[in-house]
N, C-alpha and C. Protein backbone atom coordinates (compact mmCIF):
# COMPACT_ATOMS: atom_id res chain seq x y z
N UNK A 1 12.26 16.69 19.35
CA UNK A 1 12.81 15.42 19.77
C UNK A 1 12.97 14.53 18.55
N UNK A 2 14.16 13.98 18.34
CA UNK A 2 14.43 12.73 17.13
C UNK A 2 14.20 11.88 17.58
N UNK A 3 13.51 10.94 17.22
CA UNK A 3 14.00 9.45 18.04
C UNK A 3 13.66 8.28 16.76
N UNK A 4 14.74 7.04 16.86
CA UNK A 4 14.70 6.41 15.83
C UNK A 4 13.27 5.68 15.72
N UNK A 5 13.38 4.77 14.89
CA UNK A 5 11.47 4.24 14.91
C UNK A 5 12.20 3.06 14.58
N UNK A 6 11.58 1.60 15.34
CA UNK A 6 12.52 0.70 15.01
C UNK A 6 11.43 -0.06 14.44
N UNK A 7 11.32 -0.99 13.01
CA UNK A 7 10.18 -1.79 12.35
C UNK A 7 10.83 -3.06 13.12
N UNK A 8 10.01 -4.03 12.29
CA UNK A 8 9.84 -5.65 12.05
C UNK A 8 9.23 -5.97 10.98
N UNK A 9 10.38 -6.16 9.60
CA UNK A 9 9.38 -6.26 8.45
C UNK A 9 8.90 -7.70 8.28
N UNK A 10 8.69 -7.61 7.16
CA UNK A 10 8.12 -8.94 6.73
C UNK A 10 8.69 -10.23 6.88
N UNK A 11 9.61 -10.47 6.63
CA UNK A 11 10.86 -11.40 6.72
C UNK A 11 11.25 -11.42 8.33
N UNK A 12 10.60 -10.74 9.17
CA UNK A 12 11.46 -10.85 10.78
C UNK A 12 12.60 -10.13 10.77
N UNK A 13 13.29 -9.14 10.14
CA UNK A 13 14.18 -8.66 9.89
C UNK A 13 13.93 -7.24 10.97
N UNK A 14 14.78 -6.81 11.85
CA UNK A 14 14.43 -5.42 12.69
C UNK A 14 15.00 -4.54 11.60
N UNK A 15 14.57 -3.06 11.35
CA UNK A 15 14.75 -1.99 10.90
C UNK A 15 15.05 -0.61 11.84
N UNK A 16 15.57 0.06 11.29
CA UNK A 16 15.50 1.55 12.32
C UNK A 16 15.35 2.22 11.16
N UNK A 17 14.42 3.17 11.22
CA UNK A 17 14.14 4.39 9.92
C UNK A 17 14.69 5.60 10.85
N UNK A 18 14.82 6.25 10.10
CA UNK A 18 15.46 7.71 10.67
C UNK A 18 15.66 8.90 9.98
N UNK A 19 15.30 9.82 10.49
CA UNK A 19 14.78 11.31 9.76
C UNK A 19 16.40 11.59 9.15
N UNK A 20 16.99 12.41 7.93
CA UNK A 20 17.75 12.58 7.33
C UNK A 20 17.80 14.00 7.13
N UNK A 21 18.68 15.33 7.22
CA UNK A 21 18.86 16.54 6.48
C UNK A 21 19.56 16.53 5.35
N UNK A 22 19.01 17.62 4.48
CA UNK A 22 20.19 17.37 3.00
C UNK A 22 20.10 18.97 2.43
N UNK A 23 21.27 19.88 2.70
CA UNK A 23 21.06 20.75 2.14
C UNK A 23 20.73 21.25 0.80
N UNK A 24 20.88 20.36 0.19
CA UNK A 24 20.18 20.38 -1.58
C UNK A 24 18.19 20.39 -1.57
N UNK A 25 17.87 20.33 -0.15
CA UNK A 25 16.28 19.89 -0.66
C UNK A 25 16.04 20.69 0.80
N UNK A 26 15.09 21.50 0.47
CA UNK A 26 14.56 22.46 1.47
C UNK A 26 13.04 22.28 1.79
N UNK A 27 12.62 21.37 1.67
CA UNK A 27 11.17 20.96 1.70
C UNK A 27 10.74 19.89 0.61
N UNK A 28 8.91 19.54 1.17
CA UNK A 28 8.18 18.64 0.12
C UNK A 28 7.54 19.21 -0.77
N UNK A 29 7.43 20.73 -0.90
CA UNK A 29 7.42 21.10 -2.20
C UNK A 29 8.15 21.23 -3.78
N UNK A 30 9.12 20.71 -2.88
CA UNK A 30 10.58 20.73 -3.92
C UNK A 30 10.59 19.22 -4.17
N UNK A 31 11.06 19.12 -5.90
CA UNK A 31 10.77 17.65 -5.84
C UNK A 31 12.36 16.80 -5.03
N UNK A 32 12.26 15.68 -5.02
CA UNK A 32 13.08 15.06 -4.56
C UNK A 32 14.45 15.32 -4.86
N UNK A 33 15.69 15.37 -4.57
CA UNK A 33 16.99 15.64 -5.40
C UNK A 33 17.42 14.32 -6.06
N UNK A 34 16.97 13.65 -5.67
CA UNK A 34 17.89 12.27 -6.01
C UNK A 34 17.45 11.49 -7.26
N UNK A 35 15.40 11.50 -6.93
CA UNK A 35 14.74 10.92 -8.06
C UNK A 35 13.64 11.48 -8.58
N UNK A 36 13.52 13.00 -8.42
CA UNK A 36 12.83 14.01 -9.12
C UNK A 36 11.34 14.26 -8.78
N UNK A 37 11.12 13.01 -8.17
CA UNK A 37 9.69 12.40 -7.18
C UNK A 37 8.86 13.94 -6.64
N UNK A 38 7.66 13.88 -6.55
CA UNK A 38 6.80 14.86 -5.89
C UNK A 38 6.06 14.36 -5.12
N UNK A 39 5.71 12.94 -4.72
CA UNK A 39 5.05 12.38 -3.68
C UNK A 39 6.27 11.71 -2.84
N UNK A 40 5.13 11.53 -1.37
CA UNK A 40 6.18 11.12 -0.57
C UNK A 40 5.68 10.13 0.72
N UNK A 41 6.10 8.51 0.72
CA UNK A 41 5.86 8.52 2.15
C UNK A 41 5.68 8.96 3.47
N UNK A 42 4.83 9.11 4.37
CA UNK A 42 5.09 9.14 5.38
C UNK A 42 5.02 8.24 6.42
N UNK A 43 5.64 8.57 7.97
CA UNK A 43 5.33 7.98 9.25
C UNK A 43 4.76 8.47 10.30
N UNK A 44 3.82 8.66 10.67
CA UNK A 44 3.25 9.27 11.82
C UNK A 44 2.68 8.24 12.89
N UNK A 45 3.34 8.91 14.13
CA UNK A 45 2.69 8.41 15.67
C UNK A 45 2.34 9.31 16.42
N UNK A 46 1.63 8.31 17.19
CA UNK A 46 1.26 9.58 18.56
C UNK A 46 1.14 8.61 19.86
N UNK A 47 0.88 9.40 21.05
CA UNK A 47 0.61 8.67 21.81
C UNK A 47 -0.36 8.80 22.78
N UNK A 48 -0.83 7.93 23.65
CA UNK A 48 -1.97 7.74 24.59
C UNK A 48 -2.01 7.59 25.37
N UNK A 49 -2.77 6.70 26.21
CA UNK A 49 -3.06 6.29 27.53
C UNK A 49 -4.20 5.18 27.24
N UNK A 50 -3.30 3.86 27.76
CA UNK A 50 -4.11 2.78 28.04
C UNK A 50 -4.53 2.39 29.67
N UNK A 51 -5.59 1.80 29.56
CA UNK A 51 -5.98 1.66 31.02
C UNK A 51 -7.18 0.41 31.28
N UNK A 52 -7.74 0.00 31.90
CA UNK A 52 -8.92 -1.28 32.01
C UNK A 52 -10.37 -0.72 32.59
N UNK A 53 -10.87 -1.39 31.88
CA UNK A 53 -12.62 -1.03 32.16
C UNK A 53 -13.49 -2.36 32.21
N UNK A 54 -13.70 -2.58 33.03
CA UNK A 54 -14.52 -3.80 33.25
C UNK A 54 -14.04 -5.11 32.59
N UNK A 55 -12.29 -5.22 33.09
CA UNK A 55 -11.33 -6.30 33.33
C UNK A 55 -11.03 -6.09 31.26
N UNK A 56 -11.04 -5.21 30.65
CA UNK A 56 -10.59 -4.95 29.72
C UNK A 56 -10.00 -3.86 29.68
N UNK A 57 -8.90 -4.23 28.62
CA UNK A 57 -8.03 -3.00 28.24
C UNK A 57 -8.33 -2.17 26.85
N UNK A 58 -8.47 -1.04 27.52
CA UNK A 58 -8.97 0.10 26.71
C UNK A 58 -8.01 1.30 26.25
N UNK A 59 -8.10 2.02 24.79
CA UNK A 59 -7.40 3.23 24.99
C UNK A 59 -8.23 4.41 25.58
N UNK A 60 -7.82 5.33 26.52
CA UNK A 60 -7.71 5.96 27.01
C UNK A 60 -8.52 7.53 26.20
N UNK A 61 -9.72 7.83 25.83
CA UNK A 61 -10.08 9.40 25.09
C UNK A 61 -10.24 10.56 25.93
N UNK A 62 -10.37 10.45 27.52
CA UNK A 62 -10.72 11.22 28.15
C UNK A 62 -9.56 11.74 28.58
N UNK A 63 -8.45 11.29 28.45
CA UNK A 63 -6.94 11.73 29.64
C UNK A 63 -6.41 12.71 28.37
């Protein structure tokens, strides 16, 4: 599944980041094509289950 990731940076400004293919670069072992780079940002999510426990809202470890 792709799905865009939309920010709110600093400035209040909305963003959409979005995954890119480039047949010149076949992985993060390979350095970057563009700026020779070997490290690399990432973004990672996941998701959960929120729910209330004694009129509080809690995340969810058992579901």
């Amino acid at each position: 599944m792709n799905s865009p990731v939309q920010i709110i940076d600093e400035s209040g400004d909305e963003r959409e980041l979005t995954g890119i293919e480039r047949e010149d670069w076949t992985g993060k072992s390979d350095p970057c094509p563009e700026c020779g780079g070997q490290e690399f940002n990432h973004v990672s999510t996941s998701g959960g289950r929120y729910g209330r426990r004694d009129g509080a809202v809690v995340m969810r470890s058992d579901f």
